[in-house]
C-alpha atoms as a PDB file:
ATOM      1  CA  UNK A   1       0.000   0.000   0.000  1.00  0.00           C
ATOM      2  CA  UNK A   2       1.351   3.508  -0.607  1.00  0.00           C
ATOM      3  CA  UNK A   3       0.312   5.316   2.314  1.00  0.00           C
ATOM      4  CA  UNK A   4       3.558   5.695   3.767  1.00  0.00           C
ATOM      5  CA  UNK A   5       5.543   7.160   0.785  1.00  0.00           C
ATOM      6  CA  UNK A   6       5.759   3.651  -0.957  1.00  0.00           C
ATOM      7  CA  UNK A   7       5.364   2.684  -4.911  1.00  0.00           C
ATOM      8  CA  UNK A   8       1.646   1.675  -5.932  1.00  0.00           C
ATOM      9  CA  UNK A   9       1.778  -0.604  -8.565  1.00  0.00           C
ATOM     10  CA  UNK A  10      -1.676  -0.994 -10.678  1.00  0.00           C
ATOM     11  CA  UNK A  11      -1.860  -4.822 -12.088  1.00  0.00           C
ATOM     12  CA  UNK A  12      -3.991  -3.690 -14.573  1.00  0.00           C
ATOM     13  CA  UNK A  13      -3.558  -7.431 -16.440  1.00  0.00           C
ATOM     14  CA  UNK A  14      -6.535  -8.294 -15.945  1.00  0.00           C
ATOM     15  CA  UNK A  15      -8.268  -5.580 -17.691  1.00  0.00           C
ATOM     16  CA  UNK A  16      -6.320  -7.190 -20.579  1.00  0.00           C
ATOM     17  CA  UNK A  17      -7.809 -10.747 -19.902  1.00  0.00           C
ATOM     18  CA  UNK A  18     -10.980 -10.172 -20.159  1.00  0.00           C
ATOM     19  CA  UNK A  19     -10.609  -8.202 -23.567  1.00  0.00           C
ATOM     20  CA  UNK A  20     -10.707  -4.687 -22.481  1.00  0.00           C
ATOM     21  CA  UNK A  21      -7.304  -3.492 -23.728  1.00  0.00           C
ATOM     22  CA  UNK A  22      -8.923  -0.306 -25.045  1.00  0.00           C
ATOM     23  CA  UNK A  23      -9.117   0.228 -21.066  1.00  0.00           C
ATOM     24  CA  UNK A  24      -6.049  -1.081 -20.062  1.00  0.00           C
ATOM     25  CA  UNK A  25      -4.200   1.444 -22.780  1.00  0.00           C
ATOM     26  CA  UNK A  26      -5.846   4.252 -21.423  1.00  0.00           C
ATOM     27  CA  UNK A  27      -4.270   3.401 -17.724  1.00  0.00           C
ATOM     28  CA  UNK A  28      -1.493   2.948 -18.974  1.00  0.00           C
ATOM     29  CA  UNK A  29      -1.073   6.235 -20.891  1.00  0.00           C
ATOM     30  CA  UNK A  30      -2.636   7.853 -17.739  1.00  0.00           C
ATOM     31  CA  UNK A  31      -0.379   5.541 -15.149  1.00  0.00           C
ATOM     32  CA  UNK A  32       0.556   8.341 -13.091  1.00  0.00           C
ATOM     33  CA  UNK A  33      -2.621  10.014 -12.415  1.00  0.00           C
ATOM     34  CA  UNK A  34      -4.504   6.290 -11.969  1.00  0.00           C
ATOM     35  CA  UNK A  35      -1.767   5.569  -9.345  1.00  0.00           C
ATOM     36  CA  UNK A  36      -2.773   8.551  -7.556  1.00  0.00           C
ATOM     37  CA  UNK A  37      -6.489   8.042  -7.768  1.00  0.00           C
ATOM     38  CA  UNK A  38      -6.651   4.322  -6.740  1.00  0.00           C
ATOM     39  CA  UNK A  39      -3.593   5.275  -3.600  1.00  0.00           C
ATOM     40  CA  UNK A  40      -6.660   7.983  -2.717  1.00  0.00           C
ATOM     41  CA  UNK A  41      -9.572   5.916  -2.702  1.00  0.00           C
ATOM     42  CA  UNK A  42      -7.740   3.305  -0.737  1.00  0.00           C
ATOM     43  CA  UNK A  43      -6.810   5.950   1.806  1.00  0.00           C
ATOM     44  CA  UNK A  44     -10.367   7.090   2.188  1.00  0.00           C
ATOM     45  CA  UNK A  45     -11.506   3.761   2.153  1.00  0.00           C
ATOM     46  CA  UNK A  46      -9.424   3.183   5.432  1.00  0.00           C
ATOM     47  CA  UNK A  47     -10.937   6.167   7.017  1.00  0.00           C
ATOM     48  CA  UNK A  48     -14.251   5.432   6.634  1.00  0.00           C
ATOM     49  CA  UNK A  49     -13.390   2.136   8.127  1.00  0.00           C
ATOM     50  CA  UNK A  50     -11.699   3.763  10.768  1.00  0.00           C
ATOM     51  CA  UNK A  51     -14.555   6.134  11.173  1.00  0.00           C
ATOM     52  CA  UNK A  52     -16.997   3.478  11.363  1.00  0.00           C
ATOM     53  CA  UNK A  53     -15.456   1.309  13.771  1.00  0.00           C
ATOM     54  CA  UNK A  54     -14.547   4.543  16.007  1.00  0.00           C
ATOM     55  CA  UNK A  55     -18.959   4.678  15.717  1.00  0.00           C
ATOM     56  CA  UNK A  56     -19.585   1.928  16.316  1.00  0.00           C
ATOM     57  CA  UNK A  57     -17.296   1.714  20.085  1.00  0.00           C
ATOM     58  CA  UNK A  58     -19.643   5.095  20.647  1.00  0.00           C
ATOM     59  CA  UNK A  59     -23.258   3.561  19.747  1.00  0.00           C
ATOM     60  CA  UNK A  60     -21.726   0.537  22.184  1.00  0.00           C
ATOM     61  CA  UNK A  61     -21.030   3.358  24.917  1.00  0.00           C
ATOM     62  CA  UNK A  62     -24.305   4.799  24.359  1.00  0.00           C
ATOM     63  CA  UNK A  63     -26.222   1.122  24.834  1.00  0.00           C
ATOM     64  CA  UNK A  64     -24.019   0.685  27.594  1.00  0.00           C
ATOM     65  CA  UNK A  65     -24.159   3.480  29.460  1.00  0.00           C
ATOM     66  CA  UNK A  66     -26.992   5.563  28.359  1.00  0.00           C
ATOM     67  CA  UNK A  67     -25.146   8.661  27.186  1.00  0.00           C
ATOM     68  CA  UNK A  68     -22.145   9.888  25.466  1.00  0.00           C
ATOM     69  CA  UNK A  69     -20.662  13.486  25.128  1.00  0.00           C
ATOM     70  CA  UNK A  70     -21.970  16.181  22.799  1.00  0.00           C
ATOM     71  CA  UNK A  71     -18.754  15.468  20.172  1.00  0.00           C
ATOM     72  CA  UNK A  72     -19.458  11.628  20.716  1.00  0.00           C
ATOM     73  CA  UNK A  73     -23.051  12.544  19.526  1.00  0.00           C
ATOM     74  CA  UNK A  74     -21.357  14.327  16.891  1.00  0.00           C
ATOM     75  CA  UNK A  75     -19.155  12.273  15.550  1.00  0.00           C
ATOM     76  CA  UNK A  76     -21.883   9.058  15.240  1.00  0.00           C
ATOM     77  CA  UNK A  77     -24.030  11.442  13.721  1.00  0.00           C
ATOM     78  CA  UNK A  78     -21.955  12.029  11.046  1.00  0.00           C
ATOM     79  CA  UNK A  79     -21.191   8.499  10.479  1.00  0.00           C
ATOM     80  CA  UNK A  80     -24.462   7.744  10.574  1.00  0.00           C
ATOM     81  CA  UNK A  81     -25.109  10.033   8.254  1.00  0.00           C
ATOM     82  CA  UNK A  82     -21.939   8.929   5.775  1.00  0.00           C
ATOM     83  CA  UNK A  83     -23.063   5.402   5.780  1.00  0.00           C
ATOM     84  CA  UNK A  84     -26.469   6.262   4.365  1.00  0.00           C
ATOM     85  CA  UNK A  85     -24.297   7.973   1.711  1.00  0.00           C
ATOM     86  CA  UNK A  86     -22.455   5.208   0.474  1.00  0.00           C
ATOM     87  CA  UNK A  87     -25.699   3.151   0.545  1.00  0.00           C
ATOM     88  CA  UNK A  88     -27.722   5.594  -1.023  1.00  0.00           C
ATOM     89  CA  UNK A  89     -25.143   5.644  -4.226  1.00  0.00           C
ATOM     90  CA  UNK A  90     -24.424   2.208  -3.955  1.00  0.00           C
ATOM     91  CA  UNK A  91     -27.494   0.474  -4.206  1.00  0.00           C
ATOM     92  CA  UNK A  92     -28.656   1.777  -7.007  1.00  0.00           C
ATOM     93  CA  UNK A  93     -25.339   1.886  -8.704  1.00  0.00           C
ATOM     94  CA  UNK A  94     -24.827  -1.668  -8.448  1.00  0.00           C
ATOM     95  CA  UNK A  95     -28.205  -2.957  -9.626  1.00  0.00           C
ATOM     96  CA  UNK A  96     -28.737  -0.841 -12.151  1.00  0.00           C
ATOM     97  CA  UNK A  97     -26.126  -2.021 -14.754  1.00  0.00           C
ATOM     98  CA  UNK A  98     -24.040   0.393 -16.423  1.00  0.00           C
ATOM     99  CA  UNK A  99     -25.564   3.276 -13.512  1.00  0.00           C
ATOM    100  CA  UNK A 100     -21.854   3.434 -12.089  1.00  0.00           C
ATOM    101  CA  UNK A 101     -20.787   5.488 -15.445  1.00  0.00           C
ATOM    102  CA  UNK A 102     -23.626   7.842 -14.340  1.00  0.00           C
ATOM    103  CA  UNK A 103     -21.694   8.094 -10.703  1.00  0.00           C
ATOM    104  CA  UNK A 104     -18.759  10.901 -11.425  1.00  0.00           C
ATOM    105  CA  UNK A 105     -21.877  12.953 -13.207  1.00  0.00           C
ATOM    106  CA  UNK A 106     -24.246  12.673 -10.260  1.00  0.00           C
ATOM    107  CA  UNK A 107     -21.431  13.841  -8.053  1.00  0.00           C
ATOM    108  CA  UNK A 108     -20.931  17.043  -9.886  1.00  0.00           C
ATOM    109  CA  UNK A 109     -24.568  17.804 -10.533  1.00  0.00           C
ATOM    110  CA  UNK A 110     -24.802  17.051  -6.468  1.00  0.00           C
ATOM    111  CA  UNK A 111     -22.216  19.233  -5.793  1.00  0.00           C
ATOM    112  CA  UNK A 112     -23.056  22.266  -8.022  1.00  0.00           C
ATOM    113  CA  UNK A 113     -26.712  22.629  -6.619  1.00  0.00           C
ATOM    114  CA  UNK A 114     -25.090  22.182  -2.980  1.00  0.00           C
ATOM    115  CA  UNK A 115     -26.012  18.305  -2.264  1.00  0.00           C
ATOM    116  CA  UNK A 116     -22.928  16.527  -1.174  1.00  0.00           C
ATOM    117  CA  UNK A 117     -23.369  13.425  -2.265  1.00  0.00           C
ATOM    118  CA  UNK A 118     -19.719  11.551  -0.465  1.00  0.00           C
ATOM    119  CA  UNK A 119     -19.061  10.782   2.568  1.00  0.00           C
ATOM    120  CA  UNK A 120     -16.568  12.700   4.559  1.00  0.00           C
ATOM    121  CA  UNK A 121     -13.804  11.561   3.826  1.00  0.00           C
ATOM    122  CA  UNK A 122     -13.786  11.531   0.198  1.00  0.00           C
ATOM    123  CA  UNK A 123     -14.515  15.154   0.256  1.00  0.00           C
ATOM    124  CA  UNK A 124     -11.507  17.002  -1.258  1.00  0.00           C
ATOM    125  CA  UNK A 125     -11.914  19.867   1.023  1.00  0.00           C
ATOM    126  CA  UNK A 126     -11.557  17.424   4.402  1.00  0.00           C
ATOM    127  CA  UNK A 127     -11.919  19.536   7.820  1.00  0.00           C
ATOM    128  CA  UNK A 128     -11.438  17.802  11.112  1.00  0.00           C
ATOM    129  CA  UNK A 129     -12.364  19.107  14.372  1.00  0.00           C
END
């Protein structure tokens, strides 16, 4: 993984194998910027696994316990919240066949009339607290 300052290598072989070459030239000609764009959806994979899990030890506190703080609240709010996301594009997306070519315009129609459509931390512009 390149995380940590290490080389991402793309096997993009078997693109080739299954007779989409036309694909596979494009990453190729494009290696550098398809590097970068699979190291940063790996990244924010992790965090919203991270996220999740960190929601998941607060909705167990709150069970337990009965109450958690105001930025406990917070924080499983907006998890809460980010998981609909993903299931809200992702359901759709893959039933419908083909719908995931639809996905990058969505996002920028979302975006432009002020819908964010991503979770958190796929946002480009990421603030933490």
């Amino acid at each position: 993984m390149a995380t940590n300052g290490e080389e991402f290598e793309v096997d993009i072989s078997i693109f080739e194998k299954n007779g989409k070459t036309e694909f596979s030239e494009k990453i190729k000609i494009h290696k550098e910027k398809t590097t970068k764009a699979f190291q940063e959806l790996i990244i924010n994979i992790k965090t919203e696994v991270s996220e999740t899990k960190i929601a998941s030890q607060i909705l167990v506190k709150y069970i337990k316990e009965g109450e958690v703080t105001d930025k406990e609240e917070k924080e499983l709010r907006e998890q809460v919240y980010d998981l609909l996301k993903v299931l809200g594009i992702g359901i759709p997306f893959a039933l419908i066949p083909g719908a995931s070519l639809l996905l990058p315009f969505l996002i920028k129609i979302a975006q432009k009339k002020g819908v964010d459509l991503l979770p958190t931390a796929f946002n480009e512009n990421k603030t933490k607290d």
